[in-house]
Protein backbone atom coordinates (compact mmCIF):
# COMPACT_ATOMS: atom_id res chain seq x y z
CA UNK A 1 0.00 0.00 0.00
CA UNK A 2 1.66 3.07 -0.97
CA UNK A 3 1.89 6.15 1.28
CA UNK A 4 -0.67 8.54 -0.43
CA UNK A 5 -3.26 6.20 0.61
CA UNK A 6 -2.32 5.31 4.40
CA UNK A 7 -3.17 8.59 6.05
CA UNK A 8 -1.31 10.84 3.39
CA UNK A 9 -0.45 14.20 4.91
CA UNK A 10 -1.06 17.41 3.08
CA UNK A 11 2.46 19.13 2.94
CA UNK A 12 1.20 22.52 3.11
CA UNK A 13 -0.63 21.76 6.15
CA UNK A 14 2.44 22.21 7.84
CA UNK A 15 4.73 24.33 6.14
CA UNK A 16 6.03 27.15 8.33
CA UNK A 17 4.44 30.70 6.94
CA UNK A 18 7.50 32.29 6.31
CA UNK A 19 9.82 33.53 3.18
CA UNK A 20 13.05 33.46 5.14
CA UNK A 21 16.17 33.16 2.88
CA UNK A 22 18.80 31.96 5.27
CA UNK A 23 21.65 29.62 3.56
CA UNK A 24 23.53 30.41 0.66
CA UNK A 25 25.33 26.82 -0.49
CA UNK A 26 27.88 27.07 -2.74
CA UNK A 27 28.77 23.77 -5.21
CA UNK A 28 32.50 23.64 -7.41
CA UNK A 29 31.86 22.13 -10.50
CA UNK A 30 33.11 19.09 -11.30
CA UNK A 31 35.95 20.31 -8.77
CA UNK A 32 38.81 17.85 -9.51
CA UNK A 33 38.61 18.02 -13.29
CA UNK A 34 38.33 21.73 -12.88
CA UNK A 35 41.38 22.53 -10.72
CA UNK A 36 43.42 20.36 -13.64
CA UNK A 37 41.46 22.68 -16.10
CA UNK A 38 43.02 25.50 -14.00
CA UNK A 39 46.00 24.25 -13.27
CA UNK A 40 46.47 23.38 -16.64
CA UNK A 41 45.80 25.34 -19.51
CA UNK A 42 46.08 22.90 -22.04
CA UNK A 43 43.70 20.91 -20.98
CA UNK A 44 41.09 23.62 -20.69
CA UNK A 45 37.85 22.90 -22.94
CA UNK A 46 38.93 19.11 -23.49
CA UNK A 47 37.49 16.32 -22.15
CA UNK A 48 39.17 15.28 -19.27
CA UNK A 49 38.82 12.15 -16.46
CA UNK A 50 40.56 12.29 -13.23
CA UNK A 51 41.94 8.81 -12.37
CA UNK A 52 43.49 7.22 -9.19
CA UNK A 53 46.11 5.29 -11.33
CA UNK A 54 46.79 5.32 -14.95
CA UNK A 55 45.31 2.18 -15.72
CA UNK A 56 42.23 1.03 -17.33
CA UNK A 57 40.95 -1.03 -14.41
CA UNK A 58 40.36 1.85 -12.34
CA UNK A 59 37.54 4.34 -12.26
CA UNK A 60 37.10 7.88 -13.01
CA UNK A 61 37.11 10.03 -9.55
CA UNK A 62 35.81 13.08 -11.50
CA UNK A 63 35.10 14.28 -15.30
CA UNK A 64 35.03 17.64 -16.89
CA UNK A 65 31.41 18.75 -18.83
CA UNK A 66 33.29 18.09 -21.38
CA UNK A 67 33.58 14.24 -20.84
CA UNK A 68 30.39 14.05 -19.53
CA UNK A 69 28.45 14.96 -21.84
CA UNK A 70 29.40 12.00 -23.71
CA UNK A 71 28.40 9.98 -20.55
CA UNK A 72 31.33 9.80 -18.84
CA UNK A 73 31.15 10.47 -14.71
CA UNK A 74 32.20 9.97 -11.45
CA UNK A 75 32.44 5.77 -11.46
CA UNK A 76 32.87 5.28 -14.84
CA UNK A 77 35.22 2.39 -15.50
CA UNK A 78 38.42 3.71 -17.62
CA UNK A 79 38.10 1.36 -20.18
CA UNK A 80 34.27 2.30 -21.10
CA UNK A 81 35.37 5.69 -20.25
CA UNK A 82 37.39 5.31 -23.38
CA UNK A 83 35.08 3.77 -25.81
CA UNK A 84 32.25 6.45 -24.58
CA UNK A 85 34.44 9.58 -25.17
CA UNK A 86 36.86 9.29 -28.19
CA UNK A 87 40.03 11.67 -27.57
CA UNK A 88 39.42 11.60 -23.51
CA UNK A 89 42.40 12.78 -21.89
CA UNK A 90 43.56 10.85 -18.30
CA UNK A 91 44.77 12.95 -15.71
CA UNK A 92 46.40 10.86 -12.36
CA UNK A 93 44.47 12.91 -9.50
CA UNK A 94 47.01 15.76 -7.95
CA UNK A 95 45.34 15.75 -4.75
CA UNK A 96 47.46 18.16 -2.78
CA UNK A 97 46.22 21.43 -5.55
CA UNK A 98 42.85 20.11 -4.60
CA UNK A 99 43.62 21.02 -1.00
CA UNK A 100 45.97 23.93 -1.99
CA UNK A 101 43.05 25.38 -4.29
CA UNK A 102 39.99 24.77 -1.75
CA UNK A 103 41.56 27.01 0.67
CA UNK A 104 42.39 29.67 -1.77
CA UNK A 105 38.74 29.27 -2.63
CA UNK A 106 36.94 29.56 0.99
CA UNK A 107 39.32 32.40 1.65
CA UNK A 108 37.64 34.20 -0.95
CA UNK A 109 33.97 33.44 -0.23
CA UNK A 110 34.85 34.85 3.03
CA UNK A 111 36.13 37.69 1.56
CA UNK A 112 32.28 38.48 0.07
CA UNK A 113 30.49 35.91 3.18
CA UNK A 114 31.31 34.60 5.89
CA UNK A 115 31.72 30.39 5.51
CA UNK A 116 29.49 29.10 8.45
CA UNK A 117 30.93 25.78 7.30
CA UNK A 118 32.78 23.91 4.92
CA UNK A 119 30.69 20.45 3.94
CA UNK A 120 33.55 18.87 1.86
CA UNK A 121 36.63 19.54 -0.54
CA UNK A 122 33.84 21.09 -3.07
CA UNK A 123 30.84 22.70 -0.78
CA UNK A 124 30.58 24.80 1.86
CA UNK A 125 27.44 26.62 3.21
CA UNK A 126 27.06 30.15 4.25
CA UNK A 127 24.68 32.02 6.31
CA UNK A 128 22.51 34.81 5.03
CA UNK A 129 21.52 37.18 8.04
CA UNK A 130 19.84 40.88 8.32
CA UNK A 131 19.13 42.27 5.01
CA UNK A 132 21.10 39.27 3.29
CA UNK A 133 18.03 37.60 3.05
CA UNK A 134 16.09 39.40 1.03
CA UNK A 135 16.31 37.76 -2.45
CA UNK A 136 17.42 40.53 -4.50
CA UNK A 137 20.45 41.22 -1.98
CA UNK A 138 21.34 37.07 -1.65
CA UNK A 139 21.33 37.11 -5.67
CA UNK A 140 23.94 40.33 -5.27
CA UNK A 141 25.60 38.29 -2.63
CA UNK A 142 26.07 35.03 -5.02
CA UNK A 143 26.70 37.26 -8.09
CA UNK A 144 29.66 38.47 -6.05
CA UNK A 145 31.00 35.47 -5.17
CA UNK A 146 31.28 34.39 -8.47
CA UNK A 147 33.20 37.73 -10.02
CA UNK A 148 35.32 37.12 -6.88
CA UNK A 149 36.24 33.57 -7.50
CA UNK A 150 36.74 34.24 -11.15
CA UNK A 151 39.02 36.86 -10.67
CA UNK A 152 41.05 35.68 -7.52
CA UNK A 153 41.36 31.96 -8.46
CA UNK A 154 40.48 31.38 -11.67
CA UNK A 155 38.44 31.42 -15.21
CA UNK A 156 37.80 27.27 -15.00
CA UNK A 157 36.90 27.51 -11.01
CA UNK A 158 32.79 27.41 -11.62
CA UNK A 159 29.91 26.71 -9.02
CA UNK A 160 26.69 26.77 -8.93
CA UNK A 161 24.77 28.23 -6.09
CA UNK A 162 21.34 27.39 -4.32
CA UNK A 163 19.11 30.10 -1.74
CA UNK A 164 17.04 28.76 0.38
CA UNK A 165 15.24 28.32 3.34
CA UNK A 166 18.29 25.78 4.97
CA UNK A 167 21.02 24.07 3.68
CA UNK A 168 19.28 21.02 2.67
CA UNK A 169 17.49 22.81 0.07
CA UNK A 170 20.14 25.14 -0.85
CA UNK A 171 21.99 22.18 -1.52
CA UNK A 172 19.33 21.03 -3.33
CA UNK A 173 18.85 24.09 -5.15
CA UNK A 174 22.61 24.21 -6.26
CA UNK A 175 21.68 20.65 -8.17
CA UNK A 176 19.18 22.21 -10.39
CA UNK A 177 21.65 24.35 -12.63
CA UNK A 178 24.64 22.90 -13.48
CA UNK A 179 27.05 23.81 -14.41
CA UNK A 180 27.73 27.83 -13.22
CA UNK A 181 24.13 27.99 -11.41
CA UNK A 182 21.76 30.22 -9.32
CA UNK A 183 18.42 29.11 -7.77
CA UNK A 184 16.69 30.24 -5.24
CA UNK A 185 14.00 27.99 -3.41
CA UNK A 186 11.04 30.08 -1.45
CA UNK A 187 8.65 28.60 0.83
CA UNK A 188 6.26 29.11 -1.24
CA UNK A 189 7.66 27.23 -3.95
CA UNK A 190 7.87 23.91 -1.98
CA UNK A 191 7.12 21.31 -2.57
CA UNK A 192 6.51 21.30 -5.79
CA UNK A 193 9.56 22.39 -7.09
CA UNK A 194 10.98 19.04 -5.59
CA UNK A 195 8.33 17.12 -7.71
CA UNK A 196 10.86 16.54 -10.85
CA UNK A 197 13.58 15.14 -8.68
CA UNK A 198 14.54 11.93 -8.39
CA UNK A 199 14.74 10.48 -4.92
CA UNK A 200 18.82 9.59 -5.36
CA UNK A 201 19.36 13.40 -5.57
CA UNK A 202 18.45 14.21 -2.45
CA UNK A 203 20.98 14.55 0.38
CA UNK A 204 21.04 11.49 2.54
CA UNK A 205 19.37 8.69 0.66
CA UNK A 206 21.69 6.88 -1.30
CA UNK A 207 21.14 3.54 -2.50
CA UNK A 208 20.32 1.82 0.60
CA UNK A 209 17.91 4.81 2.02
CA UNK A 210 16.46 4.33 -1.38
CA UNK A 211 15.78 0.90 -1.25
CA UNK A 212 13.89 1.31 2.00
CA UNK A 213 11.75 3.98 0.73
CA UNK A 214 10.65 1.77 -2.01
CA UNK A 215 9.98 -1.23 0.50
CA UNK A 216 7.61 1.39 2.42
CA UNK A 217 5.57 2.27 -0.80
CA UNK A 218 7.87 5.54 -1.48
CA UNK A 219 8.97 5.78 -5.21
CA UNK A 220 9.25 9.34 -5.67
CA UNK A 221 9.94 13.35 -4.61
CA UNK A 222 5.97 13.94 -4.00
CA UNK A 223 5.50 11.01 -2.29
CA UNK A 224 8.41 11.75 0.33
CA UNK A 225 6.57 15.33 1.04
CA UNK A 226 3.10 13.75 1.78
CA UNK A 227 4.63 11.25 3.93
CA UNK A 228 3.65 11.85 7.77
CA UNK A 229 6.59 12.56 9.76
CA UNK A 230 5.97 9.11 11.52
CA UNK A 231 6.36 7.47 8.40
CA UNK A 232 9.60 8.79 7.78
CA UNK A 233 10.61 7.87 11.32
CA UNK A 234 9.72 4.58 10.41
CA UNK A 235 11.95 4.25 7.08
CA UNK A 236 15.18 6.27 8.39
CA UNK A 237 14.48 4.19 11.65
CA UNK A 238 14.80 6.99 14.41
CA UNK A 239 14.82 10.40 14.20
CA UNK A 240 16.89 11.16 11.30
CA UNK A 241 13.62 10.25 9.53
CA UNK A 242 11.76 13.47 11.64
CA UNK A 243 14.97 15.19 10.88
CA UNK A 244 14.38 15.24 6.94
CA UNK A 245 10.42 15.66 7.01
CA UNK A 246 11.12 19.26 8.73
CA UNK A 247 13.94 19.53 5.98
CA UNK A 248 12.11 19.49 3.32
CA UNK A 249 9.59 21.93 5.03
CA UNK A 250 12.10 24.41 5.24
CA UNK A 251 13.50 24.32 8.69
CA UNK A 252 16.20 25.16 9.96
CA UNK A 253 17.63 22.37 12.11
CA UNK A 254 20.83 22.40 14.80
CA UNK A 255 22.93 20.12 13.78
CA UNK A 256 23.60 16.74 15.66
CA UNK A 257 26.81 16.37 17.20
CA UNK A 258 28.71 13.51 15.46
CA UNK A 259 31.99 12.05 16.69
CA UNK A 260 34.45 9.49 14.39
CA UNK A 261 34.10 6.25 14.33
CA UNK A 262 36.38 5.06 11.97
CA UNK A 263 39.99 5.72 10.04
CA UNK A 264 41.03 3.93 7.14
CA UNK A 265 42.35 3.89 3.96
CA UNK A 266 41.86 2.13 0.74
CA UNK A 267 44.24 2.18 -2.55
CA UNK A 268 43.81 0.70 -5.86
CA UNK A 269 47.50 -0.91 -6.47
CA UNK A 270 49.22 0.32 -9.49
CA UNK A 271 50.47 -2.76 -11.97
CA UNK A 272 54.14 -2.79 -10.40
CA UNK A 273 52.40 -3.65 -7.10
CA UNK A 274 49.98 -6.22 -7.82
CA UNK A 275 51.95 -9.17 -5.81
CA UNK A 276 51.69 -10.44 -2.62
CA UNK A 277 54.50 -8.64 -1.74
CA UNK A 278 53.34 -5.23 -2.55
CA UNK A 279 49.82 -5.52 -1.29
CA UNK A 280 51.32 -5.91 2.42
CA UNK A 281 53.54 -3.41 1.74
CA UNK A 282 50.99 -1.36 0.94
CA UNK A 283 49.04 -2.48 3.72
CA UNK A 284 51.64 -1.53 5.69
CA UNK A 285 51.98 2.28 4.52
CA UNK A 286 48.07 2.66 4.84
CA UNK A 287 48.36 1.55 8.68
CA UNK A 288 51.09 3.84 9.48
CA UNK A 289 49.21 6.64 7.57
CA UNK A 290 45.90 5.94 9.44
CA UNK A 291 48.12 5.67 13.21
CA UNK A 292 49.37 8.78 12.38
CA UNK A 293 46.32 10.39 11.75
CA UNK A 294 44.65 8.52 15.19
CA UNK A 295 47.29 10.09 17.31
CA UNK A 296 46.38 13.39 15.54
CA UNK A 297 42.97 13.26 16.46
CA UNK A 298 43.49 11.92 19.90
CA UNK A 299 41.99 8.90 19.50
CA UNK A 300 42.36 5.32 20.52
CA UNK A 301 41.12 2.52 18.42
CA UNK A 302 40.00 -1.27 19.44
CA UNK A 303 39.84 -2.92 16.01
CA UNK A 304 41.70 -3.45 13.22
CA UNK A 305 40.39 -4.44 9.17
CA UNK A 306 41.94 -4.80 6.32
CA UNK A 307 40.18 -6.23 2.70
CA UNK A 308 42.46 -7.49 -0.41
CA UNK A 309 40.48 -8.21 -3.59
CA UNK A 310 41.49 -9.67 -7.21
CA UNK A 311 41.67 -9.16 -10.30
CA UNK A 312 39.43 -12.07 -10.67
CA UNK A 313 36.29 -10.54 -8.32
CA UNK A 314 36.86 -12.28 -5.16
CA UNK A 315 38.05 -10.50 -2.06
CA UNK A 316 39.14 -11.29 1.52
CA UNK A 317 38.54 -9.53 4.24
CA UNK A 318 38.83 -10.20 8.56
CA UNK A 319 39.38 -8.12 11.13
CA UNK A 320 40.80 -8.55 15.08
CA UNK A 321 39.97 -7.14 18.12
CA UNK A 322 42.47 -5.08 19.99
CA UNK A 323 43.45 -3.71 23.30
CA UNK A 324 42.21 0.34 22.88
CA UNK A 325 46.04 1.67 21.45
CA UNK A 326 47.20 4.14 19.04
CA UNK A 327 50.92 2.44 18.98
CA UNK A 328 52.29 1.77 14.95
CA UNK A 329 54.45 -1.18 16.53
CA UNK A 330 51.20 -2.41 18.41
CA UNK A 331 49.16 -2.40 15.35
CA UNK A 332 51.61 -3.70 12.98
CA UNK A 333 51.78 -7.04 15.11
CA UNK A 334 48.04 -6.81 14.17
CA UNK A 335 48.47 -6.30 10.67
CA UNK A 336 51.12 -9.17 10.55
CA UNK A 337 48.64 -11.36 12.47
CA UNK A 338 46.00 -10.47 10.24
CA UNK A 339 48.04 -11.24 6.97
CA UNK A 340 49.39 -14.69 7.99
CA UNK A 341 45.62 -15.62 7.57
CA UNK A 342 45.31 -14.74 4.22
CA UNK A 343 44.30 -18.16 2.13
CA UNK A 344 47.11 -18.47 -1.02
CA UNK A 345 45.74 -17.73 -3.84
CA UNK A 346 46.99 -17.93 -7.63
CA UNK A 347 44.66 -14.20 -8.57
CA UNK A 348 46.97 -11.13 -8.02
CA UNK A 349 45.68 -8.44 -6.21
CA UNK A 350 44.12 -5.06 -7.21
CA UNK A 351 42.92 -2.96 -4.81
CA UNK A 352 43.86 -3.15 -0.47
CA UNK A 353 42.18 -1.31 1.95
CA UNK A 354 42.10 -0.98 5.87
CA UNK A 355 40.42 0.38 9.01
CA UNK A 356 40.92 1.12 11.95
CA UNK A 357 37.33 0.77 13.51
CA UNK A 358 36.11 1.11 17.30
CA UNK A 359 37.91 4.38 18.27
CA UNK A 360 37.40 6.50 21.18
CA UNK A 361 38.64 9.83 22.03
CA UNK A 362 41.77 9.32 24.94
CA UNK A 363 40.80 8.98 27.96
CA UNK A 364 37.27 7.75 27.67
CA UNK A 365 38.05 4.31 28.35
CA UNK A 366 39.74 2.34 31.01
CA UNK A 367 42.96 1.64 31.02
CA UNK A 368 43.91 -1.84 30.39
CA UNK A 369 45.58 -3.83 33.13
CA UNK A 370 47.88 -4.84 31.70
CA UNK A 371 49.64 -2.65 29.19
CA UNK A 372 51.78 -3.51 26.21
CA UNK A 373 53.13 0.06 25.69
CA UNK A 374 54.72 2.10 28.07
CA UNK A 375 56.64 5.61 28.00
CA UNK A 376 59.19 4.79 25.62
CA UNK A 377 57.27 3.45 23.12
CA UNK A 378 54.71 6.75 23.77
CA UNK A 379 57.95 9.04 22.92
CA UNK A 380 58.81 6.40 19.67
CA UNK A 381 55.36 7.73 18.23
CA UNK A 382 55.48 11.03 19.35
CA UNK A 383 59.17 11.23 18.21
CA UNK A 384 58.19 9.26 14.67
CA UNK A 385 55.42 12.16 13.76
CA UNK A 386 57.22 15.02 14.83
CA UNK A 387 60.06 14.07 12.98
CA UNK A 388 57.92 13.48 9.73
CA UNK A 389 55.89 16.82 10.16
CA UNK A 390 59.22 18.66 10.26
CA UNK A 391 61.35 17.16 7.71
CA UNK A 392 58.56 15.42 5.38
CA UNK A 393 56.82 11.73 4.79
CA UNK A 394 58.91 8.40 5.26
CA UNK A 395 61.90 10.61 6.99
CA UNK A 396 61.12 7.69 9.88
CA UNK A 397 58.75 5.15 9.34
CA UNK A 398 58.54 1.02 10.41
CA UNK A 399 60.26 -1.20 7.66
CA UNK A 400 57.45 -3.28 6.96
CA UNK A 401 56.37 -0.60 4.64
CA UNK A 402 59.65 0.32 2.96
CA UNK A 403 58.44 -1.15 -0.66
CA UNK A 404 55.59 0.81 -0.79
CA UNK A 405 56.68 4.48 0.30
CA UNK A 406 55.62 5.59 -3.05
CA UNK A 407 52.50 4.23 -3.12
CA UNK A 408 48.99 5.26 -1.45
CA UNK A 409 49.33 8.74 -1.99
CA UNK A 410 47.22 11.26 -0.32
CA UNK A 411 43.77 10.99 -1.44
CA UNK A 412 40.80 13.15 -0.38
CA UNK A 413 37.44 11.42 0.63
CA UNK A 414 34.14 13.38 0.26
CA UNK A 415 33.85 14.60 3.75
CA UNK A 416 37.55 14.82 4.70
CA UNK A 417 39.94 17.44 4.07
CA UNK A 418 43.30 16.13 4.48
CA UNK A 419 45.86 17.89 6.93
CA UNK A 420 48.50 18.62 4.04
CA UNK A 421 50.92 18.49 7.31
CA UNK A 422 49.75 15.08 8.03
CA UNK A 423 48.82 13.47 5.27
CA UNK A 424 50.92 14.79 2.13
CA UNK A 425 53.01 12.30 0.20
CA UNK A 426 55.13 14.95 -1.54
């Protein structure tokens, strides 16, 4: 039975009576592909893909509009990337002028508007206060930000930007014009002006969220509006679900106070690499990396993953316990533990990845009785990343990785800027 016939809820009903304008979103265009485009000139107007590795195994992390528009996006395997988009260029990813450039970039949206936050490496939301939100001066406001990003960072640096009532539907709003866009969502326009989206490009349901909707008789945008804010409870099970149904009415909602819960890494191993040999090694360098970054967050962690899969499909994957630590040495006995369990296998290996899982911040659980690190080996890890901050990556680091110190360079994930002081490979 679908929603619109269990107790259907007119939207409107509950709407708040308002035409509030308070977040200004800002979106980077097809950000990777366009810092290369910046970066370099040659490229500009071609159709580019952003790769991991140069290999046609791997996928394409971003694509200009000019590659997409013959298909090709974020996902797309390099070999159909190829056959889909005659003359498309491969770039290998240059992560750190990602960072470099996204800094260069909120400095100068502060420069026109204060950055109440930055969402990821490509979005960051801004809040429109006083006489900001009336729509002629938010348009003035966006405008601006554009002329200043063009002429302070660059002619290929595009985004499109969405006004709204919150940042869910800014968001939302910056999804409707691509590329180089401005929309502006009123109160009065919802919810209609939701209708001709798909569910998918919505914040916060991806494919899973998606599947439950359809298993509770929700298959599209209107549906999702006239659905009671129990129902929603229901499908996001708990009150995330209340959380979007006063979204979508235009809302504005404090945000809920999140804490870390994992660090890991995961690398797709170039050609040379693809042996036994150089997936531990690799294994290894992604450990230390994610240690590192633990001891920079202050946390501790009580379990360790790791996953190897082939070039044939199949993958292995286990993962063991630990005594709360944030030691290399400690974990590394892990690692090796973990490893000596791998099944032999005949299929090389493509693509390792690892996690440490459980953390807590220090000093939120109990020490252990009895401990297998002590002062010294404190000041070894201490000693290990100051040394590396100073004088750069793999000055110091624990053997077991020495065959992969060129490998598993920095790589950004959607919600996590990397610390170029922490995690930069140059």
């Amino acid at each position: 039975m679908s929603v619109l016939s269990r107790n259907a809820v007119v939207f409107s009903t509950h709407c708040i009576i308002s035409n509030v304008l308070r977040s200004l979103f800002i979106d980077f265009n097809s950000y990777f592909a366009s810092v290369e485009q910046q970066v370099h000139p040659e490229l500009r107007g071609k159709p580019i893909a952003v790769v991991p590795v140069m290999t046609d195994t791997t996928s394409a992390i971003a694509a200009s509009y000019e590659a997409k528009r013959f298909g090709v996006k974020t996902g797309t395997l390099v070999a159909d990337a190829k056959r889909m988009c005659p003359g498309l260029i491969l770039v290998q990813a240059g992560h750190v002028s990602y960072i470099e450039y996204h800094h260069r970039l909120v400095e100068v949206v502060e420069s026109v508007i204060h950055v109440k936050k930055v969402m990821s490496i490509d979005e960051m939301a801004c809040e429109l206060i006083g006489s900001m939100r009336n729509e002629d001066r938010a348009r003035e406001i966006a405008r601006d930000v554009k002329r200043a990003i063009y002429e302070n960072v660059g002619t290929e640096m595009k985004c499109s930007i969405g006004i709204a009532p919150n940042d869910f539907l800014a968001k939302t709003a910056t999804d409707m014009q691509k590329p180089d866009g401005l929309v502006v969502i009123h109160q009065e326009d919802l919810p209609g002006v939701l209708f001709p989206l798909e569910l998918q490009e919505l914040c916060g349901i991806g494919r899973n969220m998606y599947k439950r909707l359809y298993k509770h008789g929700i298959y599209t945008v209107e549906m999702l509006c006239s659905a009671s804010k129990q129902q929603l409870r229901e499908v996001w099970g708990g009150i995330e679900g209340e959380r979007m149904w006063q979204r979508l009415r235009g809302e504005e909602l404090a945000p809920m106070v999140t804490h870390k819960s994992t660090v890991g890494h995961s690398h797709v191993l170039e050609p040379t690499l693809r042996s036994w040999e150089g997936a531990c090694g690799v294994l290894h360098r992604l450990m230390q990396k994610a240690a590192m970054r633990l001891r920079s967050y202050e946390l501790l962690t009580g379990n360790l993953y790791i996953s190897i899969r082939y070039v044939d499909g199949s993958r292995w994957k286990a993962d063991m316990n630990l005594t709360v630590t944030q030691d290399t040495v400690q974990l590394t006995s892990a690692l090796v533990a973990l490893l000596n369990a791998v099944p032999p296998t005949n299929a090389k290996p493509i693509k390792v990845s690892m996690a440490l899982n459980k953390v807590e911040p220090l000093g939120s659980t109990p020490l252990p009785m009895f401990k297998n690190t002590g002062p010294a080996r404190e000041q070894l890890n201490t000693g290990l990343d100051a040394i590396n901050k100073k004088y750069g990556k793999n000055t110091l680091y624990v053997g077991s990785a020495h065959d992969a110190l060129n490998s598993a360079p920095l790589r950004i994930a959607f919600n996590h800027i990397p610390d170029l002081n922490l995690d930069d490979d140059s």
